[in-house]
N, C-alpha and C. Protein backbone atom coordinates (compact mmCIF):
# COMPACT_ATOMS: atom_id res chain seq x y z
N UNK A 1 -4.82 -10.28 -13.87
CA UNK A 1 -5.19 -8.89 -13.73
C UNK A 1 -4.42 -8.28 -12.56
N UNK A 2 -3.98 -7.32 -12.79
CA UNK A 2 -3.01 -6.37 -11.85
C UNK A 2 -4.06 -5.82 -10.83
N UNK A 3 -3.85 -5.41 -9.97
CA UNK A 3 -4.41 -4.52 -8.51
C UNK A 3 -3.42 -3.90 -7.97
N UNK A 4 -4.28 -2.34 -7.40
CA UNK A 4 -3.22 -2.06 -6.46
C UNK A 4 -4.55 -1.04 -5.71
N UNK A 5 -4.22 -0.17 -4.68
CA UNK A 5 -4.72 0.85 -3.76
C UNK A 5 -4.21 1.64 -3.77
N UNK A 6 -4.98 2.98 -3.29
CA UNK A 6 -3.88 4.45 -3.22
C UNK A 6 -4.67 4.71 -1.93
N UNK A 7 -3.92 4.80 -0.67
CA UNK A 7 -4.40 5.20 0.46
C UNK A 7 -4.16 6.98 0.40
N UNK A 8 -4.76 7.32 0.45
CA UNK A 8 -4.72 9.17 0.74
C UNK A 8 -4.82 9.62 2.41
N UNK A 9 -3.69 9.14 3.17
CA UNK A 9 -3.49 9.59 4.28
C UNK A 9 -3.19 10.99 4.86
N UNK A 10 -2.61 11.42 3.80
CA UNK A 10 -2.63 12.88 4.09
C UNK A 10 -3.40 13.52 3.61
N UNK A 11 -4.26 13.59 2.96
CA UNK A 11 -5.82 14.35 2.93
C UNK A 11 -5.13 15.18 1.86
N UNK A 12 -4.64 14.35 0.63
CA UNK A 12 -4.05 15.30 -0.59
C UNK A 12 -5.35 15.63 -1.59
N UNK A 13 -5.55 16.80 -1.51
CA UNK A 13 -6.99 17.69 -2.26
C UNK A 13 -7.11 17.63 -3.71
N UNK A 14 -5.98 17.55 -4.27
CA UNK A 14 -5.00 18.03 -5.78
C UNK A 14 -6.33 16.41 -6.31
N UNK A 15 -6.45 16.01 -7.60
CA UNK A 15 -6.48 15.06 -8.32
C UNK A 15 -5.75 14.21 -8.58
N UNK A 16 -5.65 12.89 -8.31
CA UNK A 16 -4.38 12.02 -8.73
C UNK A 16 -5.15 11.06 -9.57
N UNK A 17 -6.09 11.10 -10.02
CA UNK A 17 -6.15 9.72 -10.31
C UNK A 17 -5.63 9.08 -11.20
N UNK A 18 -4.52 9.98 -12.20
CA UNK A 18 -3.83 9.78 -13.08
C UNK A 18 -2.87 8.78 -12.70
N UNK A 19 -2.63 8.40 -11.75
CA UNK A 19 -2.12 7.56 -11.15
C UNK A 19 -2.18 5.86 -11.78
N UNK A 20 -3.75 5.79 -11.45
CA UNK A 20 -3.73 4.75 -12.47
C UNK A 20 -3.17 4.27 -13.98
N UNK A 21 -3.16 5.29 -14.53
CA UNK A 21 -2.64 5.40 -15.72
C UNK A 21 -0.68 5.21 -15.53
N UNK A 22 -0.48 5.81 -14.46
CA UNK A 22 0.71 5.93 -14.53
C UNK A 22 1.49 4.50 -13.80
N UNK A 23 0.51 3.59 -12.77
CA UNK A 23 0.63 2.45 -12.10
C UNK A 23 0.40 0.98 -13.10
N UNK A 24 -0.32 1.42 -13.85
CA UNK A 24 -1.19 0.39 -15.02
C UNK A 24 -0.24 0.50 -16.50
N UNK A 25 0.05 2.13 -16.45
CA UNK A 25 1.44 1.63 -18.00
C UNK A 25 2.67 0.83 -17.50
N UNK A 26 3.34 1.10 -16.04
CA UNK A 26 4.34 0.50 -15.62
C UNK A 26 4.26 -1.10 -16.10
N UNK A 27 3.23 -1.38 -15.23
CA UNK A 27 2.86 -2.90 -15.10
C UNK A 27 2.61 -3.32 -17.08
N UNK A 28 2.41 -2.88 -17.63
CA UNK A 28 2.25 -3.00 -19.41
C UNK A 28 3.78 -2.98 -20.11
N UNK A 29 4.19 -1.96 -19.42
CA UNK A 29 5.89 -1.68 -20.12
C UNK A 29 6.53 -2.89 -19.88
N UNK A 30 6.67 -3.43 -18.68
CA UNK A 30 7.49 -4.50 -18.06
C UNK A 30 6.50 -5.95 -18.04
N UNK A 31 5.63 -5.97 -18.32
CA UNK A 31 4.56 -7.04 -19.07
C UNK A 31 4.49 -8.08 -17.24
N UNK A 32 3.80 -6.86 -16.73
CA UNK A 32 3.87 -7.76 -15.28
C UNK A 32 2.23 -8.12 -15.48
N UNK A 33 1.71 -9.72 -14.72
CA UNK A 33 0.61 -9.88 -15.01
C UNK A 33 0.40 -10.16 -13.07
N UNK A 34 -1.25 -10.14 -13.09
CA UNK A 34 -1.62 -10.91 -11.66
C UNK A 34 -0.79 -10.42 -10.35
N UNK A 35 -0.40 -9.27 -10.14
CA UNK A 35 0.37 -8.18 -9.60
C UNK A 35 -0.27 -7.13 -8.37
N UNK A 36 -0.26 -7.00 -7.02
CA UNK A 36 -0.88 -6.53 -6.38
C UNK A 36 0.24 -5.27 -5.40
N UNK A 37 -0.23 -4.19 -5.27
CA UNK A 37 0.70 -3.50 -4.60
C UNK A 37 -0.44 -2.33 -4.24
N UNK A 38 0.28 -1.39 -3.42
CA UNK A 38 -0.72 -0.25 -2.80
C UNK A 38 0.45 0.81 -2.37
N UNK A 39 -0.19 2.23 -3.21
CA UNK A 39 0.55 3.36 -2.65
C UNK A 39 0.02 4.00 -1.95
N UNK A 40 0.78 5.09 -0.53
CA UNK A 40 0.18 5.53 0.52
C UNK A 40 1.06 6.65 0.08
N UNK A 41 -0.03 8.04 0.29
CA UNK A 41 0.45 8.99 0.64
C UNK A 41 0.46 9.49 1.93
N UNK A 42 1.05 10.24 2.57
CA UNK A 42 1.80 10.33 3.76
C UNK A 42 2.31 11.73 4.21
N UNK A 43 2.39 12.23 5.46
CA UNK A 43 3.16 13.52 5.53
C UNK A 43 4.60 13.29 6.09
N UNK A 44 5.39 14.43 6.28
CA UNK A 44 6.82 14.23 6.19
C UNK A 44 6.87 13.65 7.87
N UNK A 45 5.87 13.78 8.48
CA UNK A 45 6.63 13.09 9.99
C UNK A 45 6.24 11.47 9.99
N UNK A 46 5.86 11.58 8.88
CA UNK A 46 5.21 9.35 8.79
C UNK A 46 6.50 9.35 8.35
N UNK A 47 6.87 10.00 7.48
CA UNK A 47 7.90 9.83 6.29
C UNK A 47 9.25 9.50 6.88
N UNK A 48 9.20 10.46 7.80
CA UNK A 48 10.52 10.46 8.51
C UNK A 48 10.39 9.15 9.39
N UNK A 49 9.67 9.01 10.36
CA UNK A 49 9.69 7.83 11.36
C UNK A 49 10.00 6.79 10.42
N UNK A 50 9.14 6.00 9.37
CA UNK A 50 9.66 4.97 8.44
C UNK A 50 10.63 5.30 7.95
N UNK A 51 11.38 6.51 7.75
CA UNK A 51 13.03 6.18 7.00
C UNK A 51 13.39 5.95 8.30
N UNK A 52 13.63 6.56 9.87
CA UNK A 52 14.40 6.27 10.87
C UNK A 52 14.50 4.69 10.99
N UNK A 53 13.09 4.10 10.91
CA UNK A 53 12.61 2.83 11.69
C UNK A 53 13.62 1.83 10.37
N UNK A 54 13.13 1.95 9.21
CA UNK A 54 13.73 0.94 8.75
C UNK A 54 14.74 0.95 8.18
N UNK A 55 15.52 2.32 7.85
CA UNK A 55 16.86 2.75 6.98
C UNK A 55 17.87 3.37 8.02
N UNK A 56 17.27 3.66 8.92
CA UNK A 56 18.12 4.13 10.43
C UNK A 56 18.68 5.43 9.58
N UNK A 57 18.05 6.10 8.66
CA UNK A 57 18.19 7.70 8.12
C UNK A 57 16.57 8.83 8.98
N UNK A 58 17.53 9.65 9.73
CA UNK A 58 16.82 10.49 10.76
C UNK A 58 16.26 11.68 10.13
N UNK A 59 15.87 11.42 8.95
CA UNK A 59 15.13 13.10 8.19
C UNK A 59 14.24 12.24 7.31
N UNK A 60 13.19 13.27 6.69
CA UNK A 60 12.27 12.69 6.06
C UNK A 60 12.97 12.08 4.26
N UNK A 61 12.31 12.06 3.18
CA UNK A 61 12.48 11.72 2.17
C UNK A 61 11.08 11.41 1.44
N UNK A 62 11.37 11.93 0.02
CA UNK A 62 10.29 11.74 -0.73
C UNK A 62 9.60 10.33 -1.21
N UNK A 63 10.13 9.07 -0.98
CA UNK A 63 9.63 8.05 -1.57
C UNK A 63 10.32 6.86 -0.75
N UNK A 64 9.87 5.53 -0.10
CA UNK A 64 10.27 4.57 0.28
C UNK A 64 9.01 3.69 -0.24
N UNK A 65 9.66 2.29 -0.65
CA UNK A 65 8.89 1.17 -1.20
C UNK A 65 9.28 -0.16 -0.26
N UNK A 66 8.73 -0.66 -0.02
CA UNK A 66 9.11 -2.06 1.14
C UNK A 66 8.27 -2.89 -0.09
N UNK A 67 9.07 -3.93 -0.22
CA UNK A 67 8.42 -5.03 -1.25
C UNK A 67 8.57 -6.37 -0.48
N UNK A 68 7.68 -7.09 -1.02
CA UNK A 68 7.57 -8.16 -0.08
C UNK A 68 8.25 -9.69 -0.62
N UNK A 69 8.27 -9.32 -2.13
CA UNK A 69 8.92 -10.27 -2.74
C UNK A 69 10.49 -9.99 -2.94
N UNK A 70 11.58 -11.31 -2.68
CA UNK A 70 13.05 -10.93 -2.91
C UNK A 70 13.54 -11.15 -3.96
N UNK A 71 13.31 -12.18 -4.86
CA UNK A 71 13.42 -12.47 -5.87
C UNK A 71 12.67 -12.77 -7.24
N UNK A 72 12.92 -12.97 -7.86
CA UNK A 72 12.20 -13.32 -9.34
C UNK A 72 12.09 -14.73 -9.40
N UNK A 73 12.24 -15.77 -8.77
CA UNK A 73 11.85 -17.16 -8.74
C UNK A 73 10.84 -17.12 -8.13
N UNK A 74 9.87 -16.70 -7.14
CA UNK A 74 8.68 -17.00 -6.25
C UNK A 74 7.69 -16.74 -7.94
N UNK A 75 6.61 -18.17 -7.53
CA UNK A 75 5.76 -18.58 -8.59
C UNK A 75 4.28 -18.64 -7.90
N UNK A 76 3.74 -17.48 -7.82
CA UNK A 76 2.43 -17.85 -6.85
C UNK A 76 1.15 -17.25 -8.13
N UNK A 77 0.20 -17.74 -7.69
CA UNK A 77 -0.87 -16.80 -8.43
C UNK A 77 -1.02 -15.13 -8.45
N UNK A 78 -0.77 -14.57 -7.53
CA UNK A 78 -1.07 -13.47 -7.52
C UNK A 78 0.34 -13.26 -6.72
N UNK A 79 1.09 -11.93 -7.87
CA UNK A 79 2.20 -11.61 -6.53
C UNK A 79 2.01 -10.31 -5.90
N UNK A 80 2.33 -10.60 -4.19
CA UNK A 80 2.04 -9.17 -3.84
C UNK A 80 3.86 -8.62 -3.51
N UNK A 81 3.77 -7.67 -4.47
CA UNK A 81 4.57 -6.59 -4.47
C UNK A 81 5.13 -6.05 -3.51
N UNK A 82 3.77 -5.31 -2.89
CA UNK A 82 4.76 -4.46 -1.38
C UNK A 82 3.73 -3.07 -1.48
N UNK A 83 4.25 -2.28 -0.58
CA UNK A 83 3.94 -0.90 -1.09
C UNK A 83 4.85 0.35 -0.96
N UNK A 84 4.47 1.31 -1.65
CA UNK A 84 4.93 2.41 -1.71
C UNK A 84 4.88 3.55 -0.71
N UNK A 85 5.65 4.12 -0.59
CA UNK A 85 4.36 5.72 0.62
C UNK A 85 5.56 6.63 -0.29
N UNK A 86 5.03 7.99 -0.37
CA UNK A 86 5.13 8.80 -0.67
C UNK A 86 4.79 9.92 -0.24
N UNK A 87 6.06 10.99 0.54
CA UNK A 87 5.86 12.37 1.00
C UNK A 87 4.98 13.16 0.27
N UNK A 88 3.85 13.61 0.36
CA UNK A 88 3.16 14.79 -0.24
C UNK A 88 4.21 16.25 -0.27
N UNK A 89 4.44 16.57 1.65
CA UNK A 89 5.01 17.75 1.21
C UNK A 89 6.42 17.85 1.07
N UNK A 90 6.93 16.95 0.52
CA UNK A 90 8.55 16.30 0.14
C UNK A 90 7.88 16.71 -1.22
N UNK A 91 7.12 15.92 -2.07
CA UNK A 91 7.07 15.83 -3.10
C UNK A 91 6.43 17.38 -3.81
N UNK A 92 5.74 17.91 -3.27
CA UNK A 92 5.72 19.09 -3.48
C UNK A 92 7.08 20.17 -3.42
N UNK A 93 7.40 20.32 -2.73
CA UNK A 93 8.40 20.61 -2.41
C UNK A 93 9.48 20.21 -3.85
N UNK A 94 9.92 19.16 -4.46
CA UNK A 94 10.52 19.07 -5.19
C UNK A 94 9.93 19.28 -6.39
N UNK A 95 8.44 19.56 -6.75
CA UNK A 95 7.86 19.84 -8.23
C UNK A 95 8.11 21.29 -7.57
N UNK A 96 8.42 22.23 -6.89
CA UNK A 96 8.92 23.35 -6.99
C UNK A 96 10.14 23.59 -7.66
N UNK A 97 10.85 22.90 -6.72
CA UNK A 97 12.49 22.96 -6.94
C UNK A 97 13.07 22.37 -8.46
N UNK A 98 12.22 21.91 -9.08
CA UNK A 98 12.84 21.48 -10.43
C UNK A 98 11.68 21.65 -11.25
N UNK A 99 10.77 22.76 -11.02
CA UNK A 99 10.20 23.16 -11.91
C UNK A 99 9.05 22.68 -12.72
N UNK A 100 8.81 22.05 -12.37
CA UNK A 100 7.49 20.87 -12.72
C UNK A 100 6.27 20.88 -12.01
N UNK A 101 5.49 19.81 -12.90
CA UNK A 101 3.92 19.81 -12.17
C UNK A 101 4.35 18.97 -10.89
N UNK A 102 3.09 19.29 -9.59
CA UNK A 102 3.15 17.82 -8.71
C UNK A 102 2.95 16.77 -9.76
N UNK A 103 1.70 16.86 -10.81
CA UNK A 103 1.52 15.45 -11.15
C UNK A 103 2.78 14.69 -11.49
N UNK A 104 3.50 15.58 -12.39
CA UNK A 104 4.70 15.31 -12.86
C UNK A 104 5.69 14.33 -11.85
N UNK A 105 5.43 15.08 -10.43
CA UNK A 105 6.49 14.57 -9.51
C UNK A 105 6.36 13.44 -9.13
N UNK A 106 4.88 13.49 -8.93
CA UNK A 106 3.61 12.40 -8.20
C UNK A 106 3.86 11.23 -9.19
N UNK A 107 3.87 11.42 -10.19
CA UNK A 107 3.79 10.35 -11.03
C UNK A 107 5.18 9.44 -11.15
N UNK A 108 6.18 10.32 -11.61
CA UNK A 108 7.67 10.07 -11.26
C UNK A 108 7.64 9.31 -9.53
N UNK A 109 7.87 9.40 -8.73
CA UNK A 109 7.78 9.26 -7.45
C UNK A 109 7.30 7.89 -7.14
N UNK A 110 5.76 7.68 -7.73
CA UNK A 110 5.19 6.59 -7.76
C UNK A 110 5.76 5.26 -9.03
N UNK A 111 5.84 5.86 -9.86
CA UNK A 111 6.79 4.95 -11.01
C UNK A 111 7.86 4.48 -10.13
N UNK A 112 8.78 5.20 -9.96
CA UNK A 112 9.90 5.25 -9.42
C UNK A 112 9.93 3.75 -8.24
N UNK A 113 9.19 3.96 -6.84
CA UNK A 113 9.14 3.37 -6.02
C UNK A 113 8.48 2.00 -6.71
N UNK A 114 7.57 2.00 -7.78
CA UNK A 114 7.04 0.56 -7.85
C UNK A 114 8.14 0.05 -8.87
N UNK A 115 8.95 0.57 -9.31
CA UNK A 115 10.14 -0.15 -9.88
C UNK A 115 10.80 -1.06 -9.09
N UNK A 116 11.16 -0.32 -7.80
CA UNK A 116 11.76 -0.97 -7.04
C UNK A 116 10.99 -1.53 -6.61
N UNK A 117 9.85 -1.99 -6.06
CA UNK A 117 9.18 -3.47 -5.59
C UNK A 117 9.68 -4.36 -6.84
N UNK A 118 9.54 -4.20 -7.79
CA UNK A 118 9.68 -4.51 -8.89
C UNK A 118 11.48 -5.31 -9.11
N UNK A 119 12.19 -4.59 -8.52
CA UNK A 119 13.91 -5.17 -7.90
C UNK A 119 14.22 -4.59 -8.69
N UNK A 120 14.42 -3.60 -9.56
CA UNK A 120 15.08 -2.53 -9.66
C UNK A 120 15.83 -1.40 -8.97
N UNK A 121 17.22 -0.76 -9.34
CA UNK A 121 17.67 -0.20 -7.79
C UNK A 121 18.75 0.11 -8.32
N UNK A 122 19.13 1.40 -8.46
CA UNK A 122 19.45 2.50 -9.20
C UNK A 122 20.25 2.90 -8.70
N UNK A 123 20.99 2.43 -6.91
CA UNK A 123 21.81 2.28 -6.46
C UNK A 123 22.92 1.69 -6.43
N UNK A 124 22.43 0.21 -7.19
CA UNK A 124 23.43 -0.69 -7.64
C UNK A 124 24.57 -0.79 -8.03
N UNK A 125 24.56 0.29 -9.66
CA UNK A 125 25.30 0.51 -10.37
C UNK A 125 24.83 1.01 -11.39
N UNK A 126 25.49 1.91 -12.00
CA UNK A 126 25.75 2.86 -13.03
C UNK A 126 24.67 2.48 -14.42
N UNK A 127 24.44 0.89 -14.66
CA UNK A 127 23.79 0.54 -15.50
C UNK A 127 22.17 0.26 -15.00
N UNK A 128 21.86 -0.14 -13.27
CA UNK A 128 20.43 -0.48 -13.23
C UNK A 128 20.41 1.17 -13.17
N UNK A 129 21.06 1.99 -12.53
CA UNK A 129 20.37 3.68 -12.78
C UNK A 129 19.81 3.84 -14.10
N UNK A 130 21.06 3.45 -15.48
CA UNK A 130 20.34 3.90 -16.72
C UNK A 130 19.11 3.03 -16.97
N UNK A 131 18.91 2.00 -16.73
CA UNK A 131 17.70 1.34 -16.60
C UNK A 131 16.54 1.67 -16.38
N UNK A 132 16.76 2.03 -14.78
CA UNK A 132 15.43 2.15 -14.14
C UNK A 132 15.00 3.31 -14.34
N UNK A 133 16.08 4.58 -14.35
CA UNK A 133 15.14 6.01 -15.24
C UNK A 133 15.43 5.84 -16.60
N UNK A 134 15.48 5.00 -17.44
CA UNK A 134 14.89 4.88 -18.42
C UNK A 134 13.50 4.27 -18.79
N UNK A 135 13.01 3.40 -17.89
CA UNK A 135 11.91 3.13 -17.46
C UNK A 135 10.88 4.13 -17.31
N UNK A 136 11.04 4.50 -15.96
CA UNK A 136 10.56 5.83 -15.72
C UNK A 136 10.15 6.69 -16.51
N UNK A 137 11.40 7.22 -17.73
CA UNK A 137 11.21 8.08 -18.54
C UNK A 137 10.68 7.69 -19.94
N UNK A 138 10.12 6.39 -20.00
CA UNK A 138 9.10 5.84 -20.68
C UNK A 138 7.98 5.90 -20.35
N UNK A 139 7.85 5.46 -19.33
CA UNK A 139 6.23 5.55 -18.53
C UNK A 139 5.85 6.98 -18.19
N UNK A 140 6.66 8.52 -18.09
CA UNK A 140 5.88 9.62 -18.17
C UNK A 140 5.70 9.71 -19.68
N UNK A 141 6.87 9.80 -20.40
CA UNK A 141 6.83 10.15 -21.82
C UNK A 141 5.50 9.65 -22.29
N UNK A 142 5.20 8.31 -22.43
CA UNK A 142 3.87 7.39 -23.00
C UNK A 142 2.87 8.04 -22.92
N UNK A 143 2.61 8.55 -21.47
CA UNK A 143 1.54 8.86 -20.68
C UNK A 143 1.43 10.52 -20.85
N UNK A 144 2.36 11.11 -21.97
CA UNK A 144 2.72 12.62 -22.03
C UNK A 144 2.80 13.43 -20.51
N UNK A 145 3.22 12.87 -19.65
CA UNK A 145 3.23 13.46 -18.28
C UNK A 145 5.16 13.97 -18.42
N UNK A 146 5.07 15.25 -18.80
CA UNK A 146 6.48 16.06 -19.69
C UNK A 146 6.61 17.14 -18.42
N UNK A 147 6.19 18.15 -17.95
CA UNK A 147 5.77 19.29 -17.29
C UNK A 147 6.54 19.14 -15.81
């Protein structure tokens, strides 16, 4: 059985709990079992200090994931993942700018980052990009999260 947490550090008012839905199809799409991770939402000056501290990038950003596992050989009972944090007003901010719901963004955002605990990384090359937002764009599609 999968687990995870959603810390609400920034006192986000909106409804998320769709979240689950959107944390729980991931883990179904990619047939992950016994799986533990936790997303934190956050404001842009957490946001920023953790990109400075661990990416040595001095401005904020909408999404960082620290995973705790490096590879796909570790065989334990329960794997813990890592977690996510996620800018609220980053992420707002961009369901403006491209026209969409927050959930929309929120959901994307959070997919997104647990991919990468996941070792996905869209940075790589040209093919894990088509990958991993193809992923992505399975897990809103499924979940009809379109908007």
């Amino acid at each position: 059985m999968n687990t995870f947490d959603i810390f609400n550090e920034y006192n986000y008012e909106k409804d998320y709990s769709y979240l689950n839905d959107v944390i729980n199809h991931t883990f179904e799409v990619l047939d992950i079992k016994n799986a533990n991770m936790a997303v934190i939402l956050i404001d842009d000056n957490k946001m920023k200090e953790l990109n400075k501290e661990y990416r040595g990038v001095d401005r904020t950003t909408d999404v960082l994931s620290f995973a705790l596992e490096d590879n796909n050989n570790i065989k334990m009972p329960i794997r813990e993942l890592g977690e996510v944090y996620v800018s609220i007003p980053k992420m707002i901010e961009q369901a403006n700018e491209f026209n969409h719901s927050e959930k929309r963004e929120l959901s994307f955002l959070v997919c997104h980052g647990l991919l990468h605990l996941l070792g996905y990384d869209h940075t790589k090359s040209k093919e894990e990009e088509e990958k991993q937002f193809g992923l992505q764009d399975k897990v809103l599609s499924d979940l009809n999260i379109i908007d």
